[in-house]
N, C-alpha and C. Protein backbone atom coordinates (compact mmCIF):
# COMPACT_ATOMS: atom_id res chain seq x y z
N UNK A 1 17.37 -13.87 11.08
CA UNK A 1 18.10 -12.79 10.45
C UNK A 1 18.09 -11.58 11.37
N UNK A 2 19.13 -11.27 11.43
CA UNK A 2 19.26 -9.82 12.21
C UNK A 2 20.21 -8.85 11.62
N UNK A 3 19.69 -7.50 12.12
CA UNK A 3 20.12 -6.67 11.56
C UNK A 3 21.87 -6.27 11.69
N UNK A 4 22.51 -5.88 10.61
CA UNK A 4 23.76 -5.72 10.92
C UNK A 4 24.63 -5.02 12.23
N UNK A 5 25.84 -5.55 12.88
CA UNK A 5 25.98 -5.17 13.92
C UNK A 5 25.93 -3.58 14.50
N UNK A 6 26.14 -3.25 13.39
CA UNK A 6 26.49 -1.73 13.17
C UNK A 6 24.99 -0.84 13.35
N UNK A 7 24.28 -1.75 13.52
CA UNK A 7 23.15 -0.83 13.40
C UNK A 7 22.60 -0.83 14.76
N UNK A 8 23.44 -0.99 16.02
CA UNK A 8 22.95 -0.83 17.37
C UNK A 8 23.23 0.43 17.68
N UNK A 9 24.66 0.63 17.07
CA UNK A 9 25.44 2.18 16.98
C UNK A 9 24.68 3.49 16.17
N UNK A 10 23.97 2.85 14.92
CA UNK A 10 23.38 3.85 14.11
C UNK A 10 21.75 4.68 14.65
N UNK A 11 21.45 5.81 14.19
CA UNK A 11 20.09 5.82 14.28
C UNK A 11 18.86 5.12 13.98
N UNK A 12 18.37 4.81 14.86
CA UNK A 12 16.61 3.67 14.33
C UNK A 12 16.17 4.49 13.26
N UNK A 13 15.86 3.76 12.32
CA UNK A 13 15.26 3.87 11.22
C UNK A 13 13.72 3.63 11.35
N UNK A 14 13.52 5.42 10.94
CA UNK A 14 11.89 6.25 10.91
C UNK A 14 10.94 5.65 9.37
N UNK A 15 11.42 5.69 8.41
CA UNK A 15 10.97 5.67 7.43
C UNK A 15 11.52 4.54 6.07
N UNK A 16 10.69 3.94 5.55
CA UNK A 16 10.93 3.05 4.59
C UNK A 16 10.27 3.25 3.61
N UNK A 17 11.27 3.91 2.47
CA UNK A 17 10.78 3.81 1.02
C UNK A 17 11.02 2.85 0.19
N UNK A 18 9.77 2.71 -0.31
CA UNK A 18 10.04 1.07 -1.52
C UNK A 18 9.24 2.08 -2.88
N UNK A 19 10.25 0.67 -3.65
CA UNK A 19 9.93 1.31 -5.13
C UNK A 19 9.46 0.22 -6.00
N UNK A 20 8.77 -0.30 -6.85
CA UNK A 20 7.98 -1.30 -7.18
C UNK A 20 7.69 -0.91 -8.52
N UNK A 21 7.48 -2.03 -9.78
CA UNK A 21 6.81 -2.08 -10.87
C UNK A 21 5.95 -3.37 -11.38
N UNK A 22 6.78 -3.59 -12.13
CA UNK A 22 6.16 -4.96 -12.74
C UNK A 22 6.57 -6.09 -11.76
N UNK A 23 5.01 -6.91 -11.62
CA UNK A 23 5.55 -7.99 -11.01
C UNK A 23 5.58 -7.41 -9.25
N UNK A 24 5.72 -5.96 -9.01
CA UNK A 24 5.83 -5.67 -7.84
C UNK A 24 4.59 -5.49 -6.92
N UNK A 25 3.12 -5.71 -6.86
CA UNK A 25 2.15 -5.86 -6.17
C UNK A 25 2.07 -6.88 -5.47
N UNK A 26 2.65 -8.52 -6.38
CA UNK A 26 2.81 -9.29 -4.78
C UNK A 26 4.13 -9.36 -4.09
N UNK A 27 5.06 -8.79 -4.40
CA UNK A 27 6.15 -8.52 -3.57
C UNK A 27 6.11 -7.61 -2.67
N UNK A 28 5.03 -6.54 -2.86
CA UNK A 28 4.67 -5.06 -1.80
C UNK A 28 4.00 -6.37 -0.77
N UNK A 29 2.96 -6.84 -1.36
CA UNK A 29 1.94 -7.76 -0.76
C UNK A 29 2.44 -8.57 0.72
N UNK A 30 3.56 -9.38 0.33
CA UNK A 30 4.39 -10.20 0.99
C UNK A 30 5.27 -9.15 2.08
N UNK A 31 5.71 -7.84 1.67
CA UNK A 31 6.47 -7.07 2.84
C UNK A 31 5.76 -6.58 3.61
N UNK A 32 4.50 -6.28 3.50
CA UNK A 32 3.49 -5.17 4.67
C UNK A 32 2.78 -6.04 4.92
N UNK A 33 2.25 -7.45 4.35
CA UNK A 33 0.70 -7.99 4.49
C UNK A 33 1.40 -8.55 5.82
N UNK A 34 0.25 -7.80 7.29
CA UNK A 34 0.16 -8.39 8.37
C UNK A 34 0.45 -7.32 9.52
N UNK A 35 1.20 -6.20 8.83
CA UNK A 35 2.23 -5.55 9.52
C UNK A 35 1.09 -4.45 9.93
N UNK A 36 1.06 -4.23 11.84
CA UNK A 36 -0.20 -4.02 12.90
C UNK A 36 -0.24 -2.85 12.88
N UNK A 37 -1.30 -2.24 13.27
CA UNK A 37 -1.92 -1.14 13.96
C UNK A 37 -1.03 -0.37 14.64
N UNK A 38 0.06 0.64 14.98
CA UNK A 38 0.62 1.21 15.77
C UNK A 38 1.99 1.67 15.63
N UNK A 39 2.09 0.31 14.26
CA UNK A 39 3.64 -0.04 13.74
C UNK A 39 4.56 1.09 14.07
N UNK A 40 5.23 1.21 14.69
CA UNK A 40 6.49 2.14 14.59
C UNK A 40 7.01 3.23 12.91
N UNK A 41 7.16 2.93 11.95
CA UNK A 41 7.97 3.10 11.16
C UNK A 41 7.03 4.04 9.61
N UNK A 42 7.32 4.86 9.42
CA UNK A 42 6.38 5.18 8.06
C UNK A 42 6.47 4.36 6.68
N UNK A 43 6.20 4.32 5.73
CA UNK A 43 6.31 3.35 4.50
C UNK A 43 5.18 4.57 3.66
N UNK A 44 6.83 4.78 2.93
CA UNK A 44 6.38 5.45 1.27
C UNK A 44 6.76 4.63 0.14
N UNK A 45 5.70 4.53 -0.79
CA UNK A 45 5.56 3.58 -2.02
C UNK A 45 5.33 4.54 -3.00
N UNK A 46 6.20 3.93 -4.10
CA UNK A 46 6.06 4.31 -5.88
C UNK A 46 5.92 3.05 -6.16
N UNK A 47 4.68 2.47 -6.82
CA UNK A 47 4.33 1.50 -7.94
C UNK A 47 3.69 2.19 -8.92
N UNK A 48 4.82 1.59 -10.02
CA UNK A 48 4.15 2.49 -11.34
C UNK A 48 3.06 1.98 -11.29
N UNK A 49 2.01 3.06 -11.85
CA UNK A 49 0.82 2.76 -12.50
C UNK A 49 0.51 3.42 -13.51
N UNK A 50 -0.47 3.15 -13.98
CA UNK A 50 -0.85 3.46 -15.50
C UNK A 50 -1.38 5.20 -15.16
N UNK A 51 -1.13 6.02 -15.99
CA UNK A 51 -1.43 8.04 -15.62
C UNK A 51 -2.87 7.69 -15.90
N UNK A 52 -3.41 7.16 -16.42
CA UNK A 52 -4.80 7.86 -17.04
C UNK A 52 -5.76 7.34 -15.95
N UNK A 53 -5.53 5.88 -15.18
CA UNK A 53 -6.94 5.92 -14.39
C UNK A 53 -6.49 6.18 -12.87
N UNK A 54 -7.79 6.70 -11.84
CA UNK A 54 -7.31 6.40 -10.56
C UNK A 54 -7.10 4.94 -9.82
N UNK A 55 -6.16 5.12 -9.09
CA UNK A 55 -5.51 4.14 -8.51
C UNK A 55 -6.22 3.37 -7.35
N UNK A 56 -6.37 2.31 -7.35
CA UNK A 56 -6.94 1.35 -6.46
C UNK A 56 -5.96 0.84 -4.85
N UNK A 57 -5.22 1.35 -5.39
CA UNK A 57 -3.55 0.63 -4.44
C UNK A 57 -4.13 0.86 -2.83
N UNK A 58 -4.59 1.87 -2.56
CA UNK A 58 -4.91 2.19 -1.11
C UNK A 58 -5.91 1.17 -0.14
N UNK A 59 -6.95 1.54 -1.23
CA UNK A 59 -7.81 0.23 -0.63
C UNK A 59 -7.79 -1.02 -0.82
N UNK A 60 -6.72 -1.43 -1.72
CA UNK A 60 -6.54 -3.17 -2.00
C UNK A 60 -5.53 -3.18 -0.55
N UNK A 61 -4.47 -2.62 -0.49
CA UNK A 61 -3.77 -2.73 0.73
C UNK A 61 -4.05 -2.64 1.96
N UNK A 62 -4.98 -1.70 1.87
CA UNK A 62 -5.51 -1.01 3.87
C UNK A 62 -6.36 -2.72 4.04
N UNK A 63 -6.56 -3.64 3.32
CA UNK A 63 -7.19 -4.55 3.78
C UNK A 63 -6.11 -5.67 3.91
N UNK A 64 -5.20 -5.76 3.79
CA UNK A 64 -3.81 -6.63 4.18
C UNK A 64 -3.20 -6.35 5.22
N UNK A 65 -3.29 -5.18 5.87
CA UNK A 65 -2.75 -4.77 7.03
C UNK A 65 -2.77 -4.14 8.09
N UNK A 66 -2.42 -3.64 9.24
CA UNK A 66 -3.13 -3.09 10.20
C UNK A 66 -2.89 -1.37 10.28
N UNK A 67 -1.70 -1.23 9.05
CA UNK A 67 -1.08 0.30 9.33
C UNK A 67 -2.14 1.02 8.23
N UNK A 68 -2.46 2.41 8.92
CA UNK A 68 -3.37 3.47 8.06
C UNK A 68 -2.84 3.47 6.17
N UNK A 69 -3.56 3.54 5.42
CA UNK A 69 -3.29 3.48 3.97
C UNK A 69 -3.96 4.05 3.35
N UNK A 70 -3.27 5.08 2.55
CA UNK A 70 -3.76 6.18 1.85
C UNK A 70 -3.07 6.51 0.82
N UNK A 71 -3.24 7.43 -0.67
CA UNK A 71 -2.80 8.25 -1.44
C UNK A 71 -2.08 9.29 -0.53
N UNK A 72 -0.81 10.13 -1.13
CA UNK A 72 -0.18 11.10 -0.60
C UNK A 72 -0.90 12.15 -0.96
N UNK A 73 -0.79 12.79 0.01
CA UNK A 73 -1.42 14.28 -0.60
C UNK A 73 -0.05 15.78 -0.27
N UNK A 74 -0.35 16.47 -1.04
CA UNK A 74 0.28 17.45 -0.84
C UNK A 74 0.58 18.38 0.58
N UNK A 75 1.84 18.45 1.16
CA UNK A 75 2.03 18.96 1.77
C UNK A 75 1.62 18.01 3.91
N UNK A 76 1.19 16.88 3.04
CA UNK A 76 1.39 15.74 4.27
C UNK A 76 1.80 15.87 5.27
N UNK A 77 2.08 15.67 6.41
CA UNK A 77 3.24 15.45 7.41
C UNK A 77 3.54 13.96 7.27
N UNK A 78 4.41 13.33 7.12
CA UNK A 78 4.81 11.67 7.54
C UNK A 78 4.49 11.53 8.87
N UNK A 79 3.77 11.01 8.76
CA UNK A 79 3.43 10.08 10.31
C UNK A 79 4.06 8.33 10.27
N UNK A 80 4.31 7.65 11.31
CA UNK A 80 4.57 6.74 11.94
C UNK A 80 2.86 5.13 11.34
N UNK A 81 3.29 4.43 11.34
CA UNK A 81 2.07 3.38 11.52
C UNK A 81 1.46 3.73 10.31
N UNK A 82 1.80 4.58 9.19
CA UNK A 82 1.11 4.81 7.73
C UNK A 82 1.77 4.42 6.47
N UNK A 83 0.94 3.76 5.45
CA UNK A 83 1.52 3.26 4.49
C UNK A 83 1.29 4.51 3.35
N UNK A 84 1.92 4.99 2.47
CA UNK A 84 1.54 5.93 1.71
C UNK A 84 1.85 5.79 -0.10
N UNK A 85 1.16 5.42 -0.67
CA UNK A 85 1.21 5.20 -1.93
C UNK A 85 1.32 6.78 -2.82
N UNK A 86 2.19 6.89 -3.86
CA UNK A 86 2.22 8.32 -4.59
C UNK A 86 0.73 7.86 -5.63
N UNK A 87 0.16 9.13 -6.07
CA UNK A 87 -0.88 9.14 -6.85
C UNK A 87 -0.20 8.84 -7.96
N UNK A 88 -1.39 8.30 -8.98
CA UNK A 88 -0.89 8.11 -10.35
C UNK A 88 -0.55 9.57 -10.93
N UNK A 89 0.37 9.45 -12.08
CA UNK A 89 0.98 10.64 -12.43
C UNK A 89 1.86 11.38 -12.09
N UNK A 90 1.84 11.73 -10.71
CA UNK A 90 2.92 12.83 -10.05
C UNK A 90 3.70 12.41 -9.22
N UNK A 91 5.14 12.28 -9.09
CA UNK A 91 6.34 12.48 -8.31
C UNK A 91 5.98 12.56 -7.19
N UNK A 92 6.28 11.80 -6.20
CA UNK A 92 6.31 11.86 -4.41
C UNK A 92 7.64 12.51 -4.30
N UNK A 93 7.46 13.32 -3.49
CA UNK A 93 8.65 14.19 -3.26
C UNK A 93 8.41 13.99 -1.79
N UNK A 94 9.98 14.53 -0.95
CA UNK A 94 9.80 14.58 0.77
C UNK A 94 10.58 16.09 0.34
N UNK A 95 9.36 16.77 1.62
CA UNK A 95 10.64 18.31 1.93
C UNK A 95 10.98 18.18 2.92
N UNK A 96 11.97 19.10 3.28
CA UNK A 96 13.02 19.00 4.42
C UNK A 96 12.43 19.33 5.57
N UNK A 97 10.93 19.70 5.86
CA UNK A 97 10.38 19.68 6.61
C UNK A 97 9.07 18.66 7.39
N UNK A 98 9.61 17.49 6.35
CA UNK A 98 9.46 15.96 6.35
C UNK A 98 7.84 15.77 6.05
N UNK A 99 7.53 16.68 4.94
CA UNK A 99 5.98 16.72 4.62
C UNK A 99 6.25 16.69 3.14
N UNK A 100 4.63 15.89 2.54
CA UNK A 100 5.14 15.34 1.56
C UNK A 100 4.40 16.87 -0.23
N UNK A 101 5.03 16.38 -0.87
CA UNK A 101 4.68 17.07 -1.73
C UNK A 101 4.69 15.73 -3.29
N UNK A 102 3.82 16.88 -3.95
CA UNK A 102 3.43 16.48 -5.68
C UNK A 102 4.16 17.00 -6.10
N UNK A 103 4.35 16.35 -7.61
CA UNK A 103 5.31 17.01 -8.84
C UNK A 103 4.84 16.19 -10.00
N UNK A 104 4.49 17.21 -11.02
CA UNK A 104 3.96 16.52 -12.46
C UNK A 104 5.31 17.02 -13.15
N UNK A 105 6.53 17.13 -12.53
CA UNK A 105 7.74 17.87 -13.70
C UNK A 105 7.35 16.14 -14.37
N UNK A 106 8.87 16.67 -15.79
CA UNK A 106 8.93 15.08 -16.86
C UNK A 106 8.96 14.00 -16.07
N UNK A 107 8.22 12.98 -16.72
CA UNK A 107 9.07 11.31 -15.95
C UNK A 107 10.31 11.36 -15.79
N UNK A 108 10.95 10.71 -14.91
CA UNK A 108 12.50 10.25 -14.96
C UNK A 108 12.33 8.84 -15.01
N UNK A 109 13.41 8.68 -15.68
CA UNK A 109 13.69 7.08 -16.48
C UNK A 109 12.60 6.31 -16.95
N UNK A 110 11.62 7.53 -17.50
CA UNK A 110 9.64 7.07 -18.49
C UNK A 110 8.98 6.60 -17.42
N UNK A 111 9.33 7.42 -16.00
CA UNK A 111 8.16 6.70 -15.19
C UNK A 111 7.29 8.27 -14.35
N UNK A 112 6.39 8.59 -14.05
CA UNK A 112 6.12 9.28 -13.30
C UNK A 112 4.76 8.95 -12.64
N UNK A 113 4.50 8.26 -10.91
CA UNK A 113 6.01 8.71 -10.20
C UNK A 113 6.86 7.85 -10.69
N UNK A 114 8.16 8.15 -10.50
CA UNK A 114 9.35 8.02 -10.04
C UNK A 114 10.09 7.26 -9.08
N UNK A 115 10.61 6.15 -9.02
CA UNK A 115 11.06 5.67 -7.45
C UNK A 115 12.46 6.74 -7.13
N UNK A 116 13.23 6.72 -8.22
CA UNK A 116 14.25 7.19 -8.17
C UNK A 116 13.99 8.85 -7.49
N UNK A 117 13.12 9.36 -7.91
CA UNK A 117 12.85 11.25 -7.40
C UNK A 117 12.24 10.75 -5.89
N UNK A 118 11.33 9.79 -5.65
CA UNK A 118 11.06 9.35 -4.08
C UNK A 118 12.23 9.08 -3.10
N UNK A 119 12.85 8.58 -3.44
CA UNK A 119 14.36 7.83 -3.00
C UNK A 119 15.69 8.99 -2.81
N UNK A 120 15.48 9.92 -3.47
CA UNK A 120 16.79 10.81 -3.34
C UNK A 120 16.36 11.79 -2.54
N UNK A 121 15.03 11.96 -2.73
CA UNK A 121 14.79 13.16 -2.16
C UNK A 121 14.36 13.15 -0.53
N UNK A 122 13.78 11.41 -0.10
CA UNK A 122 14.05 11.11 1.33
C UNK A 122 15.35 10.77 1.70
N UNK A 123 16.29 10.48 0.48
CA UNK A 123 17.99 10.42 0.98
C UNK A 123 17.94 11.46 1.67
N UNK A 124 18.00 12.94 1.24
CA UNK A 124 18.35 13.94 1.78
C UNK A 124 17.10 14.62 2.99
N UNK A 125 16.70 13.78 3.47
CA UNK A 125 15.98 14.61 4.57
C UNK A 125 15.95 13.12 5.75
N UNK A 126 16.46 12.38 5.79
CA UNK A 126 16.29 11.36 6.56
C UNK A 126 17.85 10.65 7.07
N UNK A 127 18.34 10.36 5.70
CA UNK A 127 19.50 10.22 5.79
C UNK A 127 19.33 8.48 6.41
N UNK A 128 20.72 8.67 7.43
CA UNK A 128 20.80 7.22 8.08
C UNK A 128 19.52 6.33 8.68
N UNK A 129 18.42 7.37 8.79
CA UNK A 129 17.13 6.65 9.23
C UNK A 129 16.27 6.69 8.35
N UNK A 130 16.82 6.10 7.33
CA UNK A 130 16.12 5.66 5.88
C UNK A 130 16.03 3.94 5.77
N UNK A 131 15.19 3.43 4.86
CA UNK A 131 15.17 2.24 4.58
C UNK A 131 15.26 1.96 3.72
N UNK A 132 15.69 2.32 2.59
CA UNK A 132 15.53 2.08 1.05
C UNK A 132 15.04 0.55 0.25
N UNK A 133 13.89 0.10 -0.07
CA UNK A 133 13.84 -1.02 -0.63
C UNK A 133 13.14 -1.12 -2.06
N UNK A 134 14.27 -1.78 -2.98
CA UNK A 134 13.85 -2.14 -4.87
C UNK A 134 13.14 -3.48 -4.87
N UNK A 135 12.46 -3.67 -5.63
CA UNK A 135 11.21 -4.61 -5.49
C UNK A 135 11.19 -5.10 -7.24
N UNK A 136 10.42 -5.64 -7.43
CA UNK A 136 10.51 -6.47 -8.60
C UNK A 136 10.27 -5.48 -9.98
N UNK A 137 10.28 -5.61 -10.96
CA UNK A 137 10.24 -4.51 -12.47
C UNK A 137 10.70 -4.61 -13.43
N UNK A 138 10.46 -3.75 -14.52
CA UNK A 138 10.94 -4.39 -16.25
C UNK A 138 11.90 -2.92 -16.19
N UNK A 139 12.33 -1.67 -15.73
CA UNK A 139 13.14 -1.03 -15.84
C UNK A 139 14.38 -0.56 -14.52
N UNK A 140 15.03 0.25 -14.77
CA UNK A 140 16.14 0.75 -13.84
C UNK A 140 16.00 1.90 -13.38
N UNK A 141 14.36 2.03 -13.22
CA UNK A 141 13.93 3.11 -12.16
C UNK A 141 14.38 3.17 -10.66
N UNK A 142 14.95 3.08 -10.26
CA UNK A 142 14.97 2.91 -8.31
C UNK A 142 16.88 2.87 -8.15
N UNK A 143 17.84 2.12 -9.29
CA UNK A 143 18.90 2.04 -9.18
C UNK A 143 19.67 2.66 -8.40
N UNK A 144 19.36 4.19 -9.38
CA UNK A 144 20.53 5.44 -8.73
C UNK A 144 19.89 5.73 -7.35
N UNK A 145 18.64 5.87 -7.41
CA UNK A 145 17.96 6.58 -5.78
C UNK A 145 18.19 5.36 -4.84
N UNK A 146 18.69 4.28 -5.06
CA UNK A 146 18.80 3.20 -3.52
C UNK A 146 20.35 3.55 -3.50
N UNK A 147 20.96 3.81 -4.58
CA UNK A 147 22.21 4.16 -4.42
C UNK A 147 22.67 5.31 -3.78
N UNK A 148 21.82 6.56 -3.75
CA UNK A 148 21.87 7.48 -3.05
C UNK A 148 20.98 7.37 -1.31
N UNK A 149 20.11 6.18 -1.47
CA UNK A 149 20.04 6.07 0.13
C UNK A 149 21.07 5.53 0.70
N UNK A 150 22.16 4.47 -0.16
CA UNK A 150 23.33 4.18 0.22
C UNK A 150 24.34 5.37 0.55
N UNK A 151 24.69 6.24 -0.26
CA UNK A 151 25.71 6.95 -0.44
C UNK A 151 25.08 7.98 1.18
N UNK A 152 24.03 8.18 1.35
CA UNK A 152 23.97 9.03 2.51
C UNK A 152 23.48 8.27 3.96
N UNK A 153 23.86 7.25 3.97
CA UNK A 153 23.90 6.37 5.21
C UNK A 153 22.86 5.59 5.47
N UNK A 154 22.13 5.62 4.67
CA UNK A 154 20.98 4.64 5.28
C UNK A 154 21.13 2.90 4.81
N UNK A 155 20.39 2.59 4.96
CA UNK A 155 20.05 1.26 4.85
C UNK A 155 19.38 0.63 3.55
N UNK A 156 19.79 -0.25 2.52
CA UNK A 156 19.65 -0.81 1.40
C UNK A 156 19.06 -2.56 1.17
N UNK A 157 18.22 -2.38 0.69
CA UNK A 157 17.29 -3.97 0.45
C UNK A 157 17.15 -3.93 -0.73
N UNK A 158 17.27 -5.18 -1.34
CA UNK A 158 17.16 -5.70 -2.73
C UNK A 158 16.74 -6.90 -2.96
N UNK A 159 15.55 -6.67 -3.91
CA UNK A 159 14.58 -8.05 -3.45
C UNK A 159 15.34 -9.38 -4.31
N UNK A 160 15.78 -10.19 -3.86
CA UNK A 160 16.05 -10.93 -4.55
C UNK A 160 15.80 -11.24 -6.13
N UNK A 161 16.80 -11.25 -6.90
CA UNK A 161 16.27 -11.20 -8.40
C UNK A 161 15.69 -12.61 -8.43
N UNK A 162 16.12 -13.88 -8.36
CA UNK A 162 15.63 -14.96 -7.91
C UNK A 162 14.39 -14.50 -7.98
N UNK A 163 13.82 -14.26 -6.98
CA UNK A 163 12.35 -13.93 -6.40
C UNK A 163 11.57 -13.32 -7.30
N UNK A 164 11.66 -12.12 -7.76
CA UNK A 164 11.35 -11.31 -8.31
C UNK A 164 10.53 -11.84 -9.72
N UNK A 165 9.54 -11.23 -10.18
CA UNK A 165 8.64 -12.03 -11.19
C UNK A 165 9.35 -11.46 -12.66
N UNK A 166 9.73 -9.80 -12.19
CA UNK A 166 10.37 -9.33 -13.09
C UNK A 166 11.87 -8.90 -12.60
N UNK A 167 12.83 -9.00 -12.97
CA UNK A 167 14.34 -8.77 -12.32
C UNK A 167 14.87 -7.91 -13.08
N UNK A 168 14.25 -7.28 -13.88
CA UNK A 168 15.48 -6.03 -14.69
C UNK A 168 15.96 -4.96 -13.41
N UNK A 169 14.91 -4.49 -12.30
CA UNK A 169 14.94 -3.43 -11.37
C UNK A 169 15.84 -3.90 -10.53
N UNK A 170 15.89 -5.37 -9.71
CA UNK A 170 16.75 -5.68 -8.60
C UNK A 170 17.92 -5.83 -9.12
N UNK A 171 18.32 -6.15 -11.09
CA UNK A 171 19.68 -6.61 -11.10
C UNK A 171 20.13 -5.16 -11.36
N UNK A 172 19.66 -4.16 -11.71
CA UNK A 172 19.78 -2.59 -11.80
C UNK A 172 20.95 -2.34 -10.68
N UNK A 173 20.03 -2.54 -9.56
CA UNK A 173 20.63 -1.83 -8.34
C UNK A 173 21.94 -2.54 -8.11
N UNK A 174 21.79 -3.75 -8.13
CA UNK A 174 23.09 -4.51 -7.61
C UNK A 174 24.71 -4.89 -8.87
N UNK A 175 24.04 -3.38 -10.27
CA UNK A 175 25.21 -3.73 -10.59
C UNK A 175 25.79 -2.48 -10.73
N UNK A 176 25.27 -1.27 -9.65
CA UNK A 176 25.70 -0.24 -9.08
C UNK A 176 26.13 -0.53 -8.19
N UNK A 177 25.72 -1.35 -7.11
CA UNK A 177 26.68 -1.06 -5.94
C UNK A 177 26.59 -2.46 -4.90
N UNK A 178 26.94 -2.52 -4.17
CA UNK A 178 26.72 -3.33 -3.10
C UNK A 178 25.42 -3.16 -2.05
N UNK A 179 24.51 -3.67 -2.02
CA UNK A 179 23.22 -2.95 -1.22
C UNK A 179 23.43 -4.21 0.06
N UNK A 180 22.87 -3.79 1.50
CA UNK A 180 22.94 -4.03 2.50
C UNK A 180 22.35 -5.63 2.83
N UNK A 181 21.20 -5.87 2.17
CA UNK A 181 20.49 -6.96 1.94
C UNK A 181 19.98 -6.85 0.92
N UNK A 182 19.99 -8.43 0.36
CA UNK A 182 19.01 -9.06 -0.96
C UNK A 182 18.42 -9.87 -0.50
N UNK A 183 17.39 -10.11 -0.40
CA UNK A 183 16.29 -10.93 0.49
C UNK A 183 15.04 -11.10 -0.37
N UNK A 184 14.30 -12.26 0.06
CA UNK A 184 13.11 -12.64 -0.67
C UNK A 184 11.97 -11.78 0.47
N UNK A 185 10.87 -11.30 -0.32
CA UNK A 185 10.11 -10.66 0.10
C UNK A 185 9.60 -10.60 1.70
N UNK A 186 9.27 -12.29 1.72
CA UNK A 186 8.96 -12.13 3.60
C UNK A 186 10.23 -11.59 4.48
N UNK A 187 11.49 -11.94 3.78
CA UNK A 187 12.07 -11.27 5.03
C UNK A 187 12.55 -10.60 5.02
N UNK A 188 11.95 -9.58 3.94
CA UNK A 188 12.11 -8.21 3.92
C UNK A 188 11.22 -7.22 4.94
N UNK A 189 10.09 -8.27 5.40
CA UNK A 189 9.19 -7.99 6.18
C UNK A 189 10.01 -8.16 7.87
N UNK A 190 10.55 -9.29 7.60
CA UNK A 190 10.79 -9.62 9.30
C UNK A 190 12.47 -8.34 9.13
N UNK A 191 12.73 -8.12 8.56
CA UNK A 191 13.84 -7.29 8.94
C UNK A 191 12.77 -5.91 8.73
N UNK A 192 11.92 -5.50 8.63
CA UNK A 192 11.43 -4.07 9.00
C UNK A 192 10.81 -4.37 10.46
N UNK A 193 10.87 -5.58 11.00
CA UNK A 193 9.71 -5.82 12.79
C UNK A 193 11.02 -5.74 13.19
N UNK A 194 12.11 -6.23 13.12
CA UNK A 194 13.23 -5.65 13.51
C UNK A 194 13.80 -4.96 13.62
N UNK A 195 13.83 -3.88 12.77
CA UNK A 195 14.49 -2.72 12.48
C UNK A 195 13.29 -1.57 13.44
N UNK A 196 11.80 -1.85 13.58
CA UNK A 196 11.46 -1.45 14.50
C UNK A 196 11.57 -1.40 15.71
N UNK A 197 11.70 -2.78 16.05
CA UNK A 197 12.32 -2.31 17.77
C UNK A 197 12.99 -1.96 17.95
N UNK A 198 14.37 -0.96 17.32
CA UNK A 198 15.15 -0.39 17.72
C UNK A 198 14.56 1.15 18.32
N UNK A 199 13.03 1.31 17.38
CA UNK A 199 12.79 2.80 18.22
C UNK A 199 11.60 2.57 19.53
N UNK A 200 11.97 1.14 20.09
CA UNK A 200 10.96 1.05 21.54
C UNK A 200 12.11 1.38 22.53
């Protein structure tokens, strides 16, 4: 599988946001588990989790893979080779000065975080060197925000509903719009080692 032709012409893609619920821990599992030490590319994650306890997500993952893994913290810089999970409770936001921020405003679509407030808000600061990827779930959290990484040039993945343990989230997206790829989890992986060497 390779990436579309059009994307020799476009900007390499810096950053990959995925959005995840139900059913979505071994589908995250299957896209990063393996992915090395140095990796080119950043990776921001919303998997709902439950508000009331702290979240385990960092350290179940930093042991699947070789890229740094952490909770976001306020006011971040995005770095390269880091996986970044939003805390339970609060909204991952990107500012335009590509550092990350919190937000306890309302849930959107009963989730907080949010994939959809993660997703629009790196639409607009990344643009064509976005990665947008919907992952398995029981709601239509992520829909509109992969639609808006579409609408502002970037790049769109949709995990196969097939695949998916739960498919309400992947058939969401794809009955908004046309997304770039629908792919089963591993090669959602081998199209991000690809989509990296475009920035060697």
């Amino acid at each position: 599988m390779s990436p579309k032709p059009a994307m020799s012409a476009a900007p390499p893609i810096r950053v990959v946001a995925i959005g995840a619920s139900a059913g979505g821990l071994k589908a995250l599992a299957g896209v990063v588990e393996g992915l090395p030490a140095g990796f080119a590319l950043a990776l921001l994650v919303v998997q709902h989790v439950p508000p009331q306890h702290p979240s385990s997500l960092a350290q179940i993952f930093a042991g699947k893979c070789g890229l740094r893994v952490k909770e976001a913290d306020e006011k971040e810089p995005v770095r390269p080779g880091t996986l970044y999970f939003a805390p339970p409770d609060y909204h991952l936001l990107v500012e335009d000065d590509q550092t990350l921020a919190l937000s306890q405003e309302e849930p959107v679509n009963y989730s907080r975080p949010s994939i959809d407030v993660l997703f629009e808000s790196a639409a607009a600061v990344w643009g064509p060197q976005l990665l947008g990827v919907l992952l398995s779930g029981a709601s239509e959290d992520g829909a509109a925000g992969l639609e808006a990484i579409h609408l502002a040039g970037g790049l769109t993945v949709v995990q196969q509903p097939e695949e998916a343990l739960v498919d309400t989230m992947p058939r969401a997206a794809l009955s908004r719009f046309a997304p770039d790829y629908v792919l089963p989890a591993a090669q959602i992986q081998r199209l991000l080692r690809e989509l990296e060497s475009f920035n060697e």
